[in-house]
N, C-alpha and C. Protein backbone atom coordinates (compact mmCIF):
# COMPACT_ATOMS: atom_id res chain seq x y z
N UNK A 1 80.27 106.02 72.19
CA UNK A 1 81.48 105.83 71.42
C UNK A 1 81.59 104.40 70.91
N UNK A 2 81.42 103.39 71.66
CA UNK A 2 80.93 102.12 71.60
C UNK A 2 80.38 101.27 69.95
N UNK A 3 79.44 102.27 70.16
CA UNK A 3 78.37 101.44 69.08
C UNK A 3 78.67 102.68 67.87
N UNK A 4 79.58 103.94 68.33
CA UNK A 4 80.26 104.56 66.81
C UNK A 4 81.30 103.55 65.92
N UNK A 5 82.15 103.40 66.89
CA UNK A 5 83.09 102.63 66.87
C UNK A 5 82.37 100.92 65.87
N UNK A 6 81.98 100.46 66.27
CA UNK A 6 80.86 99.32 65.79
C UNK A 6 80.24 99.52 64.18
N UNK A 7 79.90 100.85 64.16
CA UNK A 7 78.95 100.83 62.98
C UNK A 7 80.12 101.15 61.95
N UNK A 8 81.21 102.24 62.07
CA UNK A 8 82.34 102.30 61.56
C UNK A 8 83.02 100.85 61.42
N UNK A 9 83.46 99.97 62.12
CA UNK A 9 83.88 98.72 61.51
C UNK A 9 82.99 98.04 60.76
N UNK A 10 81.57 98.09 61.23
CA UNK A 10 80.85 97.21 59.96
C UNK A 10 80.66 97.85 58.58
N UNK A 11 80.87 98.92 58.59
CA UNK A 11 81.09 99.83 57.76
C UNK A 11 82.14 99.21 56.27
N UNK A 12 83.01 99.04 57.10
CA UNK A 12 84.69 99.11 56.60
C UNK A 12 84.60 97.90 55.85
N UNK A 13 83.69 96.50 56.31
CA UNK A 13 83.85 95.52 55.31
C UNK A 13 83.80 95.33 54.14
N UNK A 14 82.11 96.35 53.53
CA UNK A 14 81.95 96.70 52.02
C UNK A 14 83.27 96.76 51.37
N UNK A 15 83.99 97.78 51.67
CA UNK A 15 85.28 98.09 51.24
C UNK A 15 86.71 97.60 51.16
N UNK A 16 86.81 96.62 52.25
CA UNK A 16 87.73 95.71 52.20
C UNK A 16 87.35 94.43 51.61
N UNK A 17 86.14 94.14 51.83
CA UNK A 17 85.76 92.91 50.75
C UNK A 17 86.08 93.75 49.09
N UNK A 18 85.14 94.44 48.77
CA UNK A 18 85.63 94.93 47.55
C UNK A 18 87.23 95.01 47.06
N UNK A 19 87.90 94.96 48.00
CA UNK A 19 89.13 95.60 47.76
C UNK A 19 89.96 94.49 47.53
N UNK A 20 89.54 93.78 47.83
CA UNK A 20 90.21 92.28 47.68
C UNK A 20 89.87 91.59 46.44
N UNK A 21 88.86 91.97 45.50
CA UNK A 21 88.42 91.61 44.23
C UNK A 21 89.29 91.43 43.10
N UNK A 22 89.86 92.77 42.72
CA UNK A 22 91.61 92.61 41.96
C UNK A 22 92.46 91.55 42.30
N UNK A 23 92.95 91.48 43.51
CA UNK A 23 93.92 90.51 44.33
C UNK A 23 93.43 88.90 44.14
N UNK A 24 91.94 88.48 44.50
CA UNK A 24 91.69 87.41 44.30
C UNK A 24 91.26 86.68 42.82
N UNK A 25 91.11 87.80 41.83
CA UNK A 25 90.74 87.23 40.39
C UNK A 25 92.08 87.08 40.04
N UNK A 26 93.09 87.60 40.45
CA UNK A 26 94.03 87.59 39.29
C UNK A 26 95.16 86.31 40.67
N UNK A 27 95.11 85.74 41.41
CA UNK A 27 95.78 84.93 42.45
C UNK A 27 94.76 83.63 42.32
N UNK A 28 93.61 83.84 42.75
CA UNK A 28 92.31 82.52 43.08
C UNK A 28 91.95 82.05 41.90
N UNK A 29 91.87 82.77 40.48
CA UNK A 29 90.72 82.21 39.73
C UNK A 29 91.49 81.91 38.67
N UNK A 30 90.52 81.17 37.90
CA UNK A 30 91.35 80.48 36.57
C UNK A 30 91.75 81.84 35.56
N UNK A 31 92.70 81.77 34.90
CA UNK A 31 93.05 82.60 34.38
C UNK A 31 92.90 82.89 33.15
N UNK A 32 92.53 81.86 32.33
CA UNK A 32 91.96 81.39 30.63
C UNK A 32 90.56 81.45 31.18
N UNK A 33 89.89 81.14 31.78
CA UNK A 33 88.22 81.09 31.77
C UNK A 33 87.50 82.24 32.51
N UNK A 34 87.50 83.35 31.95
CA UNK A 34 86.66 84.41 32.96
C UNK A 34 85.25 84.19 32.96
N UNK A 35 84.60 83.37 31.65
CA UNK A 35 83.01 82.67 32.37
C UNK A 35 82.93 82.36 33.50
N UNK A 36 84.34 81.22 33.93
CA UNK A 36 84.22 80.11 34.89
C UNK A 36 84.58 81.39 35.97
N UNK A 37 85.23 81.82 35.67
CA UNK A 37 86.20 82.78 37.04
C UNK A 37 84.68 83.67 37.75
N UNK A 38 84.08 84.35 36.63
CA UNK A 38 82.79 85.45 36.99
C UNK A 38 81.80 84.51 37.53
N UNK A 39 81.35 83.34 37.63
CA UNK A 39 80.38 82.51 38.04
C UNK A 39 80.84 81.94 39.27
N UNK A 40 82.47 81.33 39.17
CA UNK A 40 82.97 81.18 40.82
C UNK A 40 82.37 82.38 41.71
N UNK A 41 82.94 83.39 41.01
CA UNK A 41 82.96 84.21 42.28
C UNK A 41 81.32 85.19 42.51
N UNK A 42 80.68 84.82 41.78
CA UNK A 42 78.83 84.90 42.09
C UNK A 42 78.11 84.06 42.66
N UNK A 43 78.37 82.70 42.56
CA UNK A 43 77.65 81.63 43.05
C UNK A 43 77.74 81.42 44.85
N UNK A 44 78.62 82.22 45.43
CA UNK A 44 78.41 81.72 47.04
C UNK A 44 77.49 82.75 46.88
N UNK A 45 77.39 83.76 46.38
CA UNK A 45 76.69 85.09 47.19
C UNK A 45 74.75 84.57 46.81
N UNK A 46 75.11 84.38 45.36
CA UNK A 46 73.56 84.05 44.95
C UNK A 46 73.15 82.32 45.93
N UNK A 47 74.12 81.78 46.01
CA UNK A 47 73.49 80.62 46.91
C UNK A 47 72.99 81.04 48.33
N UNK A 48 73.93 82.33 48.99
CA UNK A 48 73.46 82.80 50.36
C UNK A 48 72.15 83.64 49.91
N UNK A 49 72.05 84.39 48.95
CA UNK A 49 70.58 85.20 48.60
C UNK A 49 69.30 83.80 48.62
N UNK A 50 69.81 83.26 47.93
CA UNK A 50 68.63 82.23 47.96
C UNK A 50 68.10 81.42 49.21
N UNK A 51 69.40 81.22 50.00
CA UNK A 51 68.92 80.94 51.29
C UNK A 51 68.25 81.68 52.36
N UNK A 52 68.46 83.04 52.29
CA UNK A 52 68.01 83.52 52.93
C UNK A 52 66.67 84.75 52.89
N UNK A 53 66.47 84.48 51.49
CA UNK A 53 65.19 85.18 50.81
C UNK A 53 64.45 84.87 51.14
N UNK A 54 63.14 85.96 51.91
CA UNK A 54 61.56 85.09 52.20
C UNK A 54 60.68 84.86 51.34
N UNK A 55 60.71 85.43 49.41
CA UNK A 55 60.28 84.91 48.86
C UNK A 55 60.69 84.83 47.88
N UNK A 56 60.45 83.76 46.96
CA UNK A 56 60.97 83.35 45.68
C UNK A 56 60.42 83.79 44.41
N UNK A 57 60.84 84.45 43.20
CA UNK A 57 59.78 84.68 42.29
C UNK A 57 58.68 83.54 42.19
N UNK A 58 57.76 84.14 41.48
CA UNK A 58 56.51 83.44 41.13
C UNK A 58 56.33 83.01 39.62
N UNK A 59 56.01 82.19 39.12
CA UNK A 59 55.75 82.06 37.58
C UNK A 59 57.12 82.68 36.40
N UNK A 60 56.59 82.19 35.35
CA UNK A 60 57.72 82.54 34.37
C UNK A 60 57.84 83.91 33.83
N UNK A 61 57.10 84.70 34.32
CA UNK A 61 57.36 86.38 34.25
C UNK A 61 58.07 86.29 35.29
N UNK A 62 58.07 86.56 36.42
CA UNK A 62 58.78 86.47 37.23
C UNK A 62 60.32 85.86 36.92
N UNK A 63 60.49 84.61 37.29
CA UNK A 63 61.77 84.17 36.91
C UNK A 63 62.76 84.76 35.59
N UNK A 64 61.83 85.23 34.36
CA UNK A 64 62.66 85.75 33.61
C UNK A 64 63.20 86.56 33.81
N UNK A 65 62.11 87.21 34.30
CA UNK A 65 62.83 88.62 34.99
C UNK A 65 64.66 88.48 35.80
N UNK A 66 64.10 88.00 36.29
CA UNK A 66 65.25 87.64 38.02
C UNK A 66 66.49 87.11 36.93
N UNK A 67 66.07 86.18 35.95
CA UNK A 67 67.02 85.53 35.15
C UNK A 67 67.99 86.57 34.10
N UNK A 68 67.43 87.30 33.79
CA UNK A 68 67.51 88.29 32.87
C UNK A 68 68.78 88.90 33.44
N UNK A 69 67.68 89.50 34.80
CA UNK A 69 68.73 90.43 36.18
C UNK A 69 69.98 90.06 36.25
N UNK A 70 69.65 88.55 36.27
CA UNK A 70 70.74 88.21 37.15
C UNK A 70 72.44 87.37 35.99
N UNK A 71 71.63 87.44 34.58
CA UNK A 71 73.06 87.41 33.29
C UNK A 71 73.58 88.73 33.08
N UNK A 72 72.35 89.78 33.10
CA UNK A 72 73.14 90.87 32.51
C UNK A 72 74.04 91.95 33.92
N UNK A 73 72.86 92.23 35.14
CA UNK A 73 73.67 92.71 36.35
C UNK A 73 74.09 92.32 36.49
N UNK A 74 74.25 90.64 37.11
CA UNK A 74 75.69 90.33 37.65
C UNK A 74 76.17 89.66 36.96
N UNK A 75 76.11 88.39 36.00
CA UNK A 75 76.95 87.91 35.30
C UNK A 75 77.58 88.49 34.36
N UNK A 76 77.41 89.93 33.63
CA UNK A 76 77.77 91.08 32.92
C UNK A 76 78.98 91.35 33.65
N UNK A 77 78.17 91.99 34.59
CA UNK A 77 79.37 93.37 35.63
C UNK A 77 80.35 92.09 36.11
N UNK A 78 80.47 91.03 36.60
CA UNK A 78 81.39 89.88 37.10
C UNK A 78 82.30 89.61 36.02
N UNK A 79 81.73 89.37 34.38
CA UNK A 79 82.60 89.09 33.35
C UNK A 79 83.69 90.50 33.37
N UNK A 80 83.07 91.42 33.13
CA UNK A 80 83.97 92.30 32.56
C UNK A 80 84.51 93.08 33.57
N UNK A 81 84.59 92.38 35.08
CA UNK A 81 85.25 92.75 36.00
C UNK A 81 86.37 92.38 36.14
N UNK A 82 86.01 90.72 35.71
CA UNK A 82 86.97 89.76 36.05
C UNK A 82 87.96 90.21 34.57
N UNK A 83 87.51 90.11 33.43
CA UNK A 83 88.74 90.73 32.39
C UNK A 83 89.24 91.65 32.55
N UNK A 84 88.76 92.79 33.12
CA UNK A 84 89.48 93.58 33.58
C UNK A 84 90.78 93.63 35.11
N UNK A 85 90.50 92.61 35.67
CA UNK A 85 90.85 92.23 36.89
C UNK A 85 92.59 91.50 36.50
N UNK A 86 92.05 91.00 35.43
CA UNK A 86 93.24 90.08 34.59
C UNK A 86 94.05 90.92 33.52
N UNK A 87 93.59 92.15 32.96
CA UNK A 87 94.02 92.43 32.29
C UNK A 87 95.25 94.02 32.71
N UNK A 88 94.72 94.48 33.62
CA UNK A 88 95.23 95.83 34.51
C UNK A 88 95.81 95.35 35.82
N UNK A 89 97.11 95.86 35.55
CA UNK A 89 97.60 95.78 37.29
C UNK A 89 96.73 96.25 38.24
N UNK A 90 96.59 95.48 39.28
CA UNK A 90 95.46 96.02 40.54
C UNK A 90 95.90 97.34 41.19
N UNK A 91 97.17 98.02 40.64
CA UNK A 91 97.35 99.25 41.56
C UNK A 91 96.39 100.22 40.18
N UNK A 92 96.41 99.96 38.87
CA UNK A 92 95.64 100.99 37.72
C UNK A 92 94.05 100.62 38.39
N UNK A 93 94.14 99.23 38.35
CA UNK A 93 92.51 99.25 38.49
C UNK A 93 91.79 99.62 39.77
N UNK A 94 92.38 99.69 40.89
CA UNK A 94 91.81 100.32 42.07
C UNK A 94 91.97 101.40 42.19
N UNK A 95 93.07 102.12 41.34
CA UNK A 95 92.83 103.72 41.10
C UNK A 95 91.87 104.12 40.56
N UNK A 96 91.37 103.48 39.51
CA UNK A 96 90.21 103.70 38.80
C UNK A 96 89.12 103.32 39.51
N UNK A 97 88.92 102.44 40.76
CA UNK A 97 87.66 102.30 41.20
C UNK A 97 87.43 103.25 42.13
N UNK A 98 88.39 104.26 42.52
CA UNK A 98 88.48 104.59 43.69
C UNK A 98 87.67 106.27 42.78
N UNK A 99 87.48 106.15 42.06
CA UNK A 99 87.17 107.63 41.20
C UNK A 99 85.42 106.98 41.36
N UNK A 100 85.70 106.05 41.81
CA UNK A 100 83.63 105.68 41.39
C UNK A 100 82.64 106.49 41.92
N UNK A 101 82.75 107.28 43.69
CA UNK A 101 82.20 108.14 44.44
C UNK A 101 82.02 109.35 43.64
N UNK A 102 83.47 109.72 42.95
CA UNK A 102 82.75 110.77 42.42
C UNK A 102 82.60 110.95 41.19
N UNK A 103 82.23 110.03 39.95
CA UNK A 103 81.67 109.77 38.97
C UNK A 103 79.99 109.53 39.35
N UNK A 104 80.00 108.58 40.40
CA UNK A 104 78.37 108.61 40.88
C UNK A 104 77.55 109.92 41.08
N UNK A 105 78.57 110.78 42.47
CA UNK A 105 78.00 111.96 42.00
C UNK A 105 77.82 112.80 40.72
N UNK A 106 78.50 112.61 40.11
CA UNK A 106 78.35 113.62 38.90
C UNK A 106 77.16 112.79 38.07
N UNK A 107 77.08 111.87 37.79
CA UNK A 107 75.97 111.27 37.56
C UNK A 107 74.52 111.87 37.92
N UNK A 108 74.69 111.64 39.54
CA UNK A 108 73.31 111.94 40.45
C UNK A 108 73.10 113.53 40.26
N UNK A 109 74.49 114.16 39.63
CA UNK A 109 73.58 116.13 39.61
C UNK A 109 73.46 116.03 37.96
N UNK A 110 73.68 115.25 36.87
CA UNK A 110 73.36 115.05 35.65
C UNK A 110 72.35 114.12 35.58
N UNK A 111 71.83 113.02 36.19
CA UNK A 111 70.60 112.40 35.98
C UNK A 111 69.61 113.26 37.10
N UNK A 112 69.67 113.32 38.14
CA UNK A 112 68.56 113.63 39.34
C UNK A 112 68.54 115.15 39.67
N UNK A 113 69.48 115.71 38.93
CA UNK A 113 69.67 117.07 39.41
C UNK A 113 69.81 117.38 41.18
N UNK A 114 70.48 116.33 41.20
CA UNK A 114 71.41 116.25 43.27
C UNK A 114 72.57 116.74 42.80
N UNK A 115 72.75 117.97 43.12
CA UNK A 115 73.82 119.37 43.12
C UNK A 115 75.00 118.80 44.32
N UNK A 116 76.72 118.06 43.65
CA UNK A 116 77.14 117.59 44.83
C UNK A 116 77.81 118.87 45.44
N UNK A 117 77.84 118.35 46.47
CA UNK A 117 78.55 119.70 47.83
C UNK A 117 80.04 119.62 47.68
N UNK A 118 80.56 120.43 48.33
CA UNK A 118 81.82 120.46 48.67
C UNK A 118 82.41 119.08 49.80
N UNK A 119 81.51 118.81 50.44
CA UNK A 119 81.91 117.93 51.59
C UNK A 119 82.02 116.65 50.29
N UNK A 120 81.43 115.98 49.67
CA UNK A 120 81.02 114.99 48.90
C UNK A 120 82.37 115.05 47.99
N UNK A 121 82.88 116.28 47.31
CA UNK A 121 84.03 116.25 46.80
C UNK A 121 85.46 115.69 47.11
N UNK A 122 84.98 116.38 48.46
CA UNK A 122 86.62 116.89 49.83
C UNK A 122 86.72 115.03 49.80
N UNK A 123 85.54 114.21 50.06
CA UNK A 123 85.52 113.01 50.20
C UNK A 123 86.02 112.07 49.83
N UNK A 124 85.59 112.61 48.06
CA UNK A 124 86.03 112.01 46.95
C UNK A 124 87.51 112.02 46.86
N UNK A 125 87.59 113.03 46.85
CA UNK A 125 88.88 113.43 46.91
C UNK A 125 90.13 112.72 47.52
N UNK A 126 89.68 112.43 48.70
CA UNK A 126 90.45 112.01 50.16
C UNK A 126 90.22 110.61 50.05
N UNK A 127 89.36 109.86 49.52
CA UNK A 127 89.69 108.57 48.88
C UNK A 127 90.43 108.33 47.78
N UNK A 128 90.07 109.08 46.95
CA UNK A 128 91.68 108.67 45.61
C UNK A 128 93.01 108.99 46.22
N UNK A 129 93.08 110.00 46.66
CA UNK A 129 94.51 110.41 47.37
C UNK A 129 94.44 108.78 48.22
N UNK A 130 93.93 108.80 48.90
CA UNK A 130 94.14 107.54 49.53
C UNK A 130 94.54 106.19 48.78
N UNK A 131 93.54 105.96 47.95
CA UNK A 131 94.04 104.71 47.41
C UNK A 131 95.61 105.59 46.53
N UNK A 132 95.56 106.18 46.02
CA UNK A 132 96.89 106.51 45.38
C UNK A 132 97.89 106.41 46.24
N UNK A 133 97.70 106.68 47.39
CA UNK A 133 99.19 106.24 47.97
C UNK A 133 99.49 105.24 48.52
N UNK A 134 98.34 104.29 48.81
CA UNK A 134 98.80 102.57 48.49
C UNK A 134 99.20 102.03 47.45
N UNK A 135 98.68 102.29 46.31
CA UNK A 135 99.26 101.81 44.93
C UNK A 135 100.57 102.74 44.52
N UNK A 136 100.89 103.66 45.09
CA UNK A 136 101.92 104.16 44.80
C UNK A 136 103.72 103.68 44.26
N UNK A 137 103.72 103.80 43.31
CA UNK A 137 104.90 102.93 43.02
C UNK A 137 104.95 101.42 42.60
N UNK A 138 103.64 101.06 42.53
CA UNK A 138 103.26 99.63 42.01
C UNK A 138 103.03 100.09 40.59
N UNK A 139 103.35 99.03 39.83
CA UNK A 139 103.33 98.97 38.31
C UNK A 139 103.64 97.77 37.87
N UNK A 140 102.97 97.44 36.46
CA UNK A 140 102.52 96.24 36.03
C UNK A 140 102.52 96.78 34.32
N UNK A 141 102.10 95.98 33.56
CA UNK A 141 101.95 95.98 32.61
C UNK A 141 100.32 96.10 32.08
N UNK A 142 100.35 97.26 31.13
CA UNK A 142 99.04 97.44 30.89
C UNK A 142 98.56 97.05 29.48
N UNK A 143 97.68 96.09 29.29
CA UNK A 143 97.42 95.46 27.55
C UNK A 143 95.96 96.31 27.59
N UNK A 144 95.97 96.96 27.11
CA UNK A 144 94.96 97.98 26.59
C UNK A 144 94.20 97.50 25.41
N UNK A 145 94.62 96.37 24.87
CA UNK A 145 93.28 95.63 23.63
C UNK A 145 93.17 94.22 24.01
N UNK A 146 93.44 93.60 25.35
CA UNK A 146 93.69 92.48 25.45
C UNK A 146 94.09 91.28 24.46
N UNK A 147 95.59 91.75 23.52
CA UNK A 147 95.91 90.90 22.41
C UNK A 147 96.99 90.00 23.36
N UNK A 148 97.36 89.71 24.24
CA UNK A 148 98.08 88.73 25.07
C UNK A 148 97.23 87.81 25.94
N UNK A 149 97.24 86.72 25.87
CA UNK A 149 96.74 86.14 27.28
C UNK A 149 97.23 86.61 28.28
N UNK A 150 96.81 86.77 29.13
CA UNK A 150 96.63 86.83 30.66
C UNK A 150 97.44 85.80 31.58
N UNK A 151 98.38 86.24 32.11
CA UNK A 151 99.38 85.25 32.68
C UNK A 151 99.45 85.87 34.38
N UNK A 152 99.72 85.19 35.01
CA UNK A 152 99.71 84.91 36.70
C UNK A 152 100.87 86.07 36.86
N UNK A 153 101.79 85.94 36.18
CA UNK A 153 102.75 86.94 36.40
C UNK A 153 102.96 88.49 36.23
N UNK A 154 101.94 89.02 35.29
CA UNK A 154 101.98 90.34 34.97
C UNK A 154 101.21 91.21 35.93
């Protein structure tokens, strides 16, 4: 029970770190600069990858590569996280992340032909209900073409 208990809390961090992403872009980070904001919040993780990597690319194929990886995966997905982070109340936008399990699946039986189950649904399921009733009754203002700046208060 012990080490269930154990793997279930280490479990739980993915998700509470994630979950804190909305909350800290739109509280922690600059609010006019989502370059600066998406690079704050990449640079501890890529400084801990680098420290703790046993090897480093090799040559300038290599590095482009990694370089490439690492503007369009993460400095991409970080930009238009972080505008989005600023632009949607965190109760719309964690509703919407909370649909990601089962958009993936539907993905994985439209790209891989992995047929999802009922359990995988029930899942899905039981996480949006979930996040929906934390965000429940929270509301914010939604700029749907981002023609306003982005203010601390909305």
């Amino acid at each position: 029970m012990e080490a269930n208990l154990r793997s279930v809390l280490i479990t739980a961090i993915a998700p509470v770190a994630w979950g804190a992403t909305y909350y800290v872009t739109q509280l922690l980070l600059p609010v006019d600069a989502p370059l600066w904001g998406s690079a704050l919040r990449a640079l501890p993780a890529g400084i801990v990858l680098l420290l703790i990597a046993r090897t480093r690319p090799h040559g300038i194929r290599d590095w482009s590569r990694t370089a490439l990886l690492g503007l369009f995966g993460v400095g991409g997905f970080f930009l238009l996280l972080y505008i989005a982070a600023q632009l949607l109340p965190t109760s719309i936008a964690s509703s919407i992340m909370a649909a990601s399990p089962l958009v993936l699946a539907l993905f994985a039986w439209a790209l891989a032909g992995q047929k999802p189950t009922a359990r995988m649904f029930a899942g899905a399921a039981i996480g949006i209900l979930g996040v929906l009733l934390l965000v429940a009754g929270a509301f914010g203002a939604i700029d749907m073409w981002g023609w306003r700046r982005p203010s601390r208060d909305s």
